[in-house]
N, C-alpha and C. Protein backbone atom coordinates (compact mmCIF):
# COMPACT_ATOMS: atom_id res chain seq x y z
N UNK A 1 0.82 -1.18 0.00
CA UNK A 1 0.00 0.00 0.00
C UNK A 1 0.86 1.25 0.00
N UNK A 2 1.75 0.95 1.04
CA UNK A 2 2.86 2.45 0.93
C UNK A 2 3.49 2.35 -0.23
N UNK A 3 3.91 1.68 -0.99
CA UNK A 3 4.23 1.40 -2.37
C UNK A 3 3.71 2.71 -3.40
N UNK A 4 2.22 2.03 -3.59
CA UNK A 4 1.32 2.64 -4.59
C UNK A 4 1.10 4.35 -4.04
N UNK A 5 1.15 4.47 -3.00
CA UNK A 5 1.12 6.09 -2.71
C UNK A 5 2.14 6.76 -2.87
N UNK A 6 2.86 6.10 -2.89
CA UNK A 6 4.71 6.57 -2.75
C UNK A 6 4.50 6.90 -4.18
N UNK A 7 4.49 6.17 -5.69
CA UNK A 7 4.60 6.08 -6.57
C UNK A 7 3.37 7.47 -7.22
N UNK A 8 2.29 7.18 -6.56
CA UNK A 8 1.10 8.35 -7.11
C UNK A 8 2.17 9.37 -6.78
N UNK A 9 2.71 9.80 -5.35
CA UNK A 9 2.89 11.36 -5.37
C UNK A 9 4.14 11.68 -5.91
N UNK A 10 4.42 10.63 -6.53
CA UNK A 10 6.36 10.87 -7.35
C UNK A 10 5.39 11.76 -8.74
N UNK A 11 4.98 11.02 -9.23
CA UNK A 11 3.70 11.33 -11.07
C UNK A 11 3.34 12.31 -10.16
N UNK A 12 2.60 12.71 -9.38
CA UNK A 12 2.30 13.88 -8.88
C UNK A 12 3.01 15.32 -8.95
N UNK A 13 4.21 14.96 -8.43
CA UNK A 13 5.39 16.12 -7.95
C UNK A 13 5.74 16.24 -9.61
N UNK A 14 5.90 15.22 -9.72
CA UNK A 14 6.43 15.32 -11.73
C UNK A 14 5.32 15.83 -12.31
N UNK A 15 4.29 16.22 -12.39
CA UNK A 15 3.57 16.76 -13.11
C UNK A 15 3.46 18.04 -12.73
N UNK A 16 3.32 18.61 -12.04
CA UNK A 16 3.44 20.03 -11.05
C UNK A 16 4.65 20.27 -11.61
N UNK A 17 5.94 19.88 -11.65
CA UNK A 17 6.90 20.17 -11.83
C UNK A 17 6.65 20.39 -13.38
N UNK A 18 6.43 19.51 -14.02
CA UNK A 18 6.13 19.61 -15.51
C UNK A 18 5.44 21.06 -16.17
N UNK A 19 4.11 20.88 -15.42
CA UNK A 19 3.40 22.32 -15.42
C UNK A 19 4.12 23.26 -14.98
N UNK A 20 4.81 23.94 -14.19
CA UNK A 20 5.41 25.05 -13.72
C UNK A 20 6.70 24.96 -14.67
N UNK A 21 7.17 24.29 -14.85
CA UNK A 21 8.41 24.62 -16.09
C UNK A 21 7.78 24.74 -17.22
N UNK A 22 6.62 24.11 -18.41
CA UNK A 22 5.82 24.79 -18.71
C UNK A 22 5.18 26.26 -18.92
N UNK A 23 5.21 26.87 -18.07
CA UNK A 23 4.45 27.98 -17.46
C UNK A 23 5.59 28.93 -17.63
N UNK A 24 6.48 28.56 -17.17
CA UNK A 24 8.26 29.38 -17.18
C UNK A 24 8.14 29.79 -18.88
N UNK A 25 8.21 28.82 -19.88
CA UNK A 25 8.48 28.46 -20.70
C UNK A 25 7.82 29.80 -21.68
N UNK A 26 6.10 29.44 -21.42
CA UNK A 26 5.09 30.33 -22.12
C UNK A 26 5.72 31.77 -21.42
N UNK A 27 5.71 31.75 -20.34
CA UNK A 27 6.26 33.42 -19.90
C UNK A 27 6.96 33.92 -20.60
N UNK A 28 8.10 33.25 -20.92
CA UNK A 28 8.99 33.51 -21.40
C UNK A 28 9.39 33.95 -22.73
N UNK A 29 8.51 33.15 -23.42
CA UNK A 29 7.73 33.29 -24.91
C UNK A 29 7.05 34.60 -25.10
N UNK A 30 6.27 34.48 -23.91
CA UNK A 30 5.22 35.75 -24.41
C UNK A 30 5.83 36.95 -23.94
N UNK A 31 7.37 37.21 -22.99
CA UNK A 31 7.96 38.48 -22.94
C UNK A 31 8.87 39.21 -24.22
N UNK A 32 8.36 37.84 -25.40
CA UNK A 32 9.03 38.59 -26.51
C UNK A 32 8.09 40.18 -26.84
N UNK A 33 8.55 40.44 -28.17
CA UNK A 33 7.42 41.81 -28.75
C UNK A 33 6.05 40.97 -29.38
N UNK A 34 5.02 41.30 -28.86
CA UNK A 34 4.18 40.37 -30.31
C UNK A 34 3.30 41.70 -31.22
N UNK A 35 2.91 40.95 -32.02
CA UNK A 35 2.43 41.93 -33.22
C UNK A 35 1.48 41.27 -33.63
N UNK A 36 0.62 41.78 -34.68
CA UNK A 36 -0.89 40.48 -35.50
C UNK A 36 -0.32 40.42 -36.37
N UNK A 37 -0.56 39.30 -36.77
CA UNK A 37 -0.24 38.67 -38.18
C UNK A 37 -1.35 39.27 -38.95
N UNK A 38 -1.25 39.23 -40.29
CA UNK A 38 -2.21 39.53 -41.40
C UNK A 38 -3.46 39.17 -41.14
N UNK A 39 -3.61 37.47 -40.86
CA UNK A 39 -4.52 37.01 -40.41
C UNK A 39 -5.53 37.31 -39.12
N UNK A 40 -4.64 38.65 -38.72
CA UNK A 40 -4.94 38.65 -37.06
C UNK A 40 -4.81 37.40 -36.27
N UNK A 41 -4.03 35.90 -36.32
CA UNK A 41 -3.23 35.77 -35.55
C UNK A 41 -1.91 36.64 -34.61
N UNK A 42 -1.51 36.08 -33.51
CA UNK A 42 -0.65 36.57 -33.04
C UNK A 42 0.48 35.47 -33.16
N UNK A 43 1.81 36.73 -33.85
CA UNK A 43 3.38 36.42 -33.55
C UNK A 43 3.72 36.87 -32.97
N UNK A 44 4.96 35.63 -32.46
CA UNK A 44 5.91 36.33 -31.36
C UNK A 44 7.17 36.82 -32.47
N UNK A 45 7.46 37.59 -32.16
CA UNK A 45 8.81 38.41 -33.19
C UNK A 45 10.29 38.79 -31.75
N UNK A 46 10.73 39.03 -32.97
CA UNK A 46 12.40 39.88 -32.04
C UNK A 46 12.73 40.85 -32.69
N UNK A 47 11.79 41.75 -32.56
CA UNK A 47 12.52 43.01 -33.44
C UNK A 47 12.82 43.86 -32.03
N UNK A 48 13.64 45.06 -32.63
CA UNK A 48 14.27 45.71 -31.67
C UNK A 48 13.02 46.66 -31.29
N UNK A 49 12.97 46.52 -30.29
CA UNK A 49 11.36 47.49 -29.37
C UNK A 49 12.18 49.18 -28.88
N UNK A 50 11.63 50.28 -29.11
CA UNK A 50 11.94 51.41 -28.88
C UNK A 50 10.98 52.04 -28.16
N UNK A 51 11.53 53.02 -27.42
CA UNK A 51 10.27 54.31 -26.49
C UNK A 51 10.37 55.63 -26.99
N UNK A 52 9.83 56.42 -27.17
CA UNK A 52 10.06 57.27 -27.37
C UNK A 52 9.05 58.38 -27.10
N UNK A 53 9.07 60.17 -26.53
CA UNK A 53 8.07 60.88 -25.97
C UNK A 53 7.88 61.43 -27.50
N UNK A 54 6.63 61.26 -27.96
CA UNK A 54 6.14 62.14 -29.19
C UNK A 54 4.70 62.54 -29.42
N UNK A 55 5.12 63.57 -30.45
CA UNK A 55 4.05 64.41 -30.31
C UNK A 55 2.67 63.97 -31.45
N UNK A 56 1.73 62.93 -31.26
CA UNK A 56 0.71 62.32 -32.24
C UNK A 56 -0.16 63.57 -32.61
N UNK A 57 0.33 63.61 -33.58
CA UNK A 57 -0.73 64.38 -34.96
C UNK A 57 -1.56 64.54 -35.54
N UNK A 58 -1.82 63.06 -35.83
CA UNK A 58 -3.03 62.52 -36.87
C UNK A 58 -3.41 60.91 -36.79
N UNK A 59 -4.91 60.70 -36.69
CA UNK A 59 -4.65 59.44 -36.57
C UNK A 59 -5.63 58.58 -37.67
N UNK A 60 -5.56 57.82 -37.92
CA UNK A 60 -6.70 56.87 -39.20
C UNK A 60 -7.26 55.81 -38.44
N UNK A 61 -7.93 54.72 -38.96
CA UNK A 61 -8.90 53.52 -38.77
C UNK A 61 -8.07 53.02 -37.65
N UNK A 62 -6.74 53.04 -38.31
CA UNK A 62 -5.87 51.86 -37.33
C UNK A 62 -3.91 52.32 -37.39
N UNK A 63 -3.98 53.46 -37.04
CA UNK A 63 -2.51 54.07 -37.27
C UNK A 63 -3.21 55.45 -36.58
N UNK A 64 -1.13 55.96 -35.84
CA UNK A 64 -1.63 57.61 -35.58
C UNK A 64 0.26 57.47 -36.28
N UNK A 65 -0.25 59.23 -36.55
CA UNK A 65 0.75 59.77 -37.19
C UNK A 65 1.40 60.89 -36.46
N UNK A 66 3.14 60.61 -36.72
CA UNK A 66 4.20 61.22 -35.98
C UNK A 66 4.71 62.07 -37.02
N UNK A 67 4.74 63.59 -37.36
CA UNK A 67 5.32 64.28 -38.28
C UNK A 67 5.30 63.60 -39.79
N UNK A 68 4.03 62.91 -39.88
CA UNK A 68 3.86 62.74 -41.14
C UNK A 68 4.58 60.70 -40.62
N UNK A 69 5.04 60.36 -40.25
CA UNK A 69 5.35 59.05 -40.16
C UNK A 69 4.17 58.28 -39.44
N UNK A 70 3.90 57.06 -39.78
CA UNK A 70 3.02 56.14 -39.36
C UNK A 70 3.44 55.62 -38.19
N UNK A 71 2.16 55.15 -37.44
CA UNK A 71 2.53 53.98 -36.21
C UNK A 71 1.38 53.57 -36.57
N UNK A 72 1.22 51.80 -37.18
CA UNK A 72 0.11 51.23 -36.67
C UNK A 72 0.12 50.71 -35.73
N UNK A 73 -1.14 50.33 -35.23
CA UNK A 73 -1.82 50.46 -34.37
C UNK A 73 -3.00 49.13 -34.43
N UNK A 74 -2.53 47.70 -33.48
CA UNK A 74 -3.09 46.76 -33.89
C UNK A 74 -3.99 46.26 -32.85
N UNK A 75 -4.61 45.12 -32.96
CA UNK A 75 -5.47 44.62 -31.73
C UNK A 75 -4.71 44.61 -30.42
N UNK A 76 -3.06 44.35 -30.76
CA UNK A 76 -2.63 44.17 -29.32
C UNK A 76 -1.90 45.63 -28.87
N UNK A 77 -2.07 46.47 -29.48
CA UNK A 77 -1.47 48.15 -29.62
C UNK A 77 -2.32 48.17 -27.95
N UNK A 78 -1.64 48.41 -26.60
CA UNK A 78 -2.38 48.98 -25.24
C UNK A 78 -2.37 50.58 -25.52
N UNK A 79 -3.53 51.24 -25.23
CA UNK A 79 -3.48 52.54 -25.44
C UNK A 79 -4.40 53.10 -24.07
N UNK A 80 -3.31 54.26 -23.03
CA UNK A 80 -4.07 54.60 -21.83
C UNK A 80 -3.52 56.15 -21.75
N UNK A 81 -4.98 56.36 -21.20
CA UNK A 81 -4.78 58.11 -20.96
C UNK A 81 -4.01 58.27 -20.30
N UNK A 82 -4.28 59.41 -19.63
CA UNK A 82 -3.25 60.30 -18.68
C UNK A 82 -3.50 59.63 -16.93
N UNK A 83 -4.76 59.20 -16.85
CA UNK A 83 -4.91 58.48 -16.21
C UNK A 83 -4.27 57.28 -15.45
N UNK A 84 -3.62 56.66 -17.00
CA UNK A 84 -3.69 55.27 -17.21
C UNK A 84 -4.41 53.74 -17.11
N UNK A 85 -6.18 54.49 -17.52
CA UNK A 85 -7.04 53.31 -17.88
C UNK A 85 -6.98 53.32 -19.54
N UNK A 86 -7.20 52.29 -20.08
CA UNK A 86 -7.28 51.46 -21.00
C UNK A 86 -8.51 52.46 -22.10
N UNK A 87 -8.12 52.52 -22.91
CA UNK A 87 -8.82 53.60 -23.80
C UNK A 87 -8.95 52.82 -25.42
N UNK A 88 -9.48 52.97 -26.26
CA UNK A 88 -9.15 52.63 -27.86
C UNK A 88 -8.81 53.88 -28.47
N UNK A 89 -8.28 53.66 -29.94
CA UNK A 89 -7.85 54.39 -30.78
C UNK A 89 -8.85 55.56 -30.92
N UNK A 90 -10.38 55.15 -31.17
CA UNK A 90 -11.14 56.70 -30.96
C UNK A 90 -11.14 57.05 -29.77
N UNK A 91 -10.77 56.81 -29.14
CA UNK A 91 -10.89 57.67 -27.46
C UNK A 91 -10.07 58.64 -27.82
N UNK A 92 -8.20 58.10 -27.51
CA UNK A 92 -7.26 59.31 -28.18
C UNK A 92 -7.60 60.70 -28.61
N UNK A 93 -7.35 61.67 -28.02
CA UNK A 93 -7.06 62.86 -28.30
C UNK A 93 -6.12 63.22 -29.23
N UNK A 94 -6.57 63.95 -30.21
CA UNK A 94 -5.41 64.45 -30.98
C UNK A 94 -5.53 65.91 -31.36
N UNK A 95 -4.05 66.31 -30.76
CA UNK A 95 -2.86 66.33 -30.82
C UNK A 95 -2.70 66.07 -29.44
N UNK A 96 -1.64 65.08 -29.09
CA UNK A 96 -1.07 64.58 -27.75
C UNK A 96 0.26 64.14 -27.50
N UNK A 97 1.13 64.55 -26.28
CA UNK A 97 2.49 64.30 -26.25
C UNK A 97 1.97 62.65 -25.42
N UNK A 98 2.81 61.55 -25.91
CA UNK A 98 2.40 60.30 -25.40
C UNK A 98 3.45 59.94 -25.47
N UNK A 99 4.03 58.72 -24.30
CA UNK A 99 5.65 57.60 -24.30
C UNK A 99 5.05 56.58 -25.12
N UNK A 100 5.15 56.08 -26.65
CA UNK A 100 5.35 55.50 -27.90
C UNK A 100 6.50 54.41 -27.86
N UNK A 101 5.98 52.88 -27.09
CA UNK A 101 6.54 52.03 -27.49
C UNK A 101 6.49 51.39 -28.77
N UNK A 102 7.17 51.11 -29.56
CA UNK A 102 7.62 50.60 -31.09
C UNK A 102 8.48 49.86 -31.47
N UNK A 103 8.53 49.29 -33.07
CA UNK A 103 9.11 48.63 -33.67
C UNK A 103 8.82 48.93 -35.22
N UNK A 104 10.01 48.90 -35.88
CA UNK A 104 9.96 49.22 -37.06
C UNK A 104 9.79 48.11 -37.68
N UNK A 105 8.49 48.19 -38.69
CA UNK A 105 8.62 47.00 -39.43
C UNK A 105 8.83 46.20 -40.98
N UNK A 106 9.43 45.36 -40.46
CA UNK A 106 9.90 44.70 -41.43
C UNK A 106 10.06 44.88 -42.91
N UNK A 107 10.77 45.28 -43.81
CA UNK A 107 10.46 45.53 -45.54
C UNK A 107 9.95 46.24 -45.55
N UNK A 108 9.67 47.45 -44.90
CA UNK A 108 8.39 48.35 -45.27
C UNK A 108 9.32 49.91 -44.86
N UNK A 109 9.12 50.73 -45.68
CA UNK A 109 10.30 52.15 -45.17
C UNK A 109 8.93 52.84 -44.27
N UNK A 110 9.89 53.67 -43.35
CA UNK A 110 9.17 54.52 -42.45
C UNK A 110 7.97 53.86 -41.99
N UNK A 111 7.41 52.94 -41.85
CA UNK A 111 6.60 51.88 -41.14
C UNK A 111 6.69 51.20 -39.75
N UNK A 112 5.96 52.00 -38.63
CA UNK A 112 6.20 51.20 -37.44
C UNK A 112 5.11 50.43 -37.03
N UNK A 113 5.55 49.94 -35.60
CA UNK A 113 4.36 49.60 -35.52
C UNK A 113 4.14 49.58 -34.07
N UNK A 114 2.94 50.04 -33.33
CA UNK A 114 2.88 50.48 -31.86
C UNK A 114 2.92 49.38 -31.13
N UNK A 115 3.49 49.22 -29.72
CA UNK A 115 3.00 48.29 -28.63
C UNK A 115 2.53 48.66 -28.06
N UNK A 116 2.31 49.92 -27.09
CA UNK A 116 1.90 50.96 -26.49
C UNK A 116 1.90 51.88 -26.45
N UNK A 117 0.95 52.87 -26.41
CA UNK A 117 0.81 54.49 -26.22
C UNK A 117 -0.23 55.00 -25.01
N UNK A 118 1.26 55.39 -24.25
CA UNK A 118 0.88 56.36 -23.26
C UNK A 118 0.35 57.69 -22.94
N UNK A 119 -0.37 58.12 -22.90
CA UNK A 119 -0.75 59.72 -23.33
C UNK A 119 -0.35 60.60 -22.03
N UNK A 120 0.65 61.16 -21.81
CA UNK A 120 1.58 62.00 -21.09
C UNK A 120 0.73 63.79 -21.09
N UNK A 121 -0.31 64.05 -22.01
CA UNK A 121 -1.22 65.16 -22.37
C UNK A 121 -0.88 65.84 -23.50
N UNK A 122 -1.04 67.25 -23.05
CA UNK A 122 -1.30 67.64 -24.63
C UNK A 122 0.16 68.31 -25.14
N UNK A 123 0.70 68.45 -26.52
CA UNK A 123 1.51 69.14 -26.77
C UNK A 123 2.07 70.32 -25.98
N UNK A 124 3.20 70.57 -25.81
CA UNK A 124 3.57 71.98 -25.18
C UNK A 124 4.47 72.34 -26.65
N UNK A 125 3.84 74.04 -26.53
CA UNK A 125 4.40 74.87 -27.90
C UNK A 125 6.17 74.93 -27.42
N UNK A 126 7.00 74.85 -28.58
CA UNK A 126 8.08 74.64 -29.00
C UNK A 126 8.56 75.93 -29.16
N UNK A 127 9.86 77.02 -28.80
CA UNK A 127 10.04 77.96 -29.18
C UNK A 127 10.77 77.75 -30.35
N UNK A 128 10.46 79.00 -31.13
CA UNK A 128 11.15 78.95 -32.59
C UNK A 128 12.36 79.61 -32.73
């Protein structure tokens, strides 16, 4: 009898163990950059991720614009006010100084593409 219990909680501990390295694994995966695929699947990618404070201009369906340069702007794009609750692309105010996490993408000139936009408020005028 002590046998068979001995043996259940070994498969036991090994499976727990299994699952939590597992779990390590997906974490780990998912701290890459991800982006949508065409399909609106999600990839995991390694492109080089950037921040940057800028001043959004203009924005379309699914992109805002930096001095005339694009950022799209995808299902997994997080976008939060000044607040920092959770907002969509028509919420956004425009014109707004926001911290603009990014990645430039792939084959495509002047093409980024957002991970997050922070909205920091509104433009401050620039002396000339």
């Amino acid at each position: 009898m002590l046998g068979k219990s001995l043996i259940v909680g070994i498969v036991i501990v090994i499976g727990m163990t299994g699952s939590m390295l597992y779990g390590v694994a997906m974490g780990f995966e998912q701290s890459k950059n991800i982006s949508a695929g065409a399909d609106g699947g999600t990839i995991y990618t390694t492109y080089e991720v950037s921040q940057s404070k800028l001043v959004l201009d203009g924005k379309g369906e699914d992109y805002v614009l930096v001095c005339q340069r694009r950022f799209e702007v995808t299902s997994n794009t997080v976008i939060k006010d000044k607040l920092g609750m959770n907002i969509t692309l028509e919420g956004l105010s425009i014109p707004c100084e926001a911290m603009v996490t990014y990645y430039k993408k792939p084959r495509e000139r002047n093409t980024y593409v957002a991970v997050s936009i922070e909205v920091k408020g509104k433009p401050t005028p620039q002396p000339e």
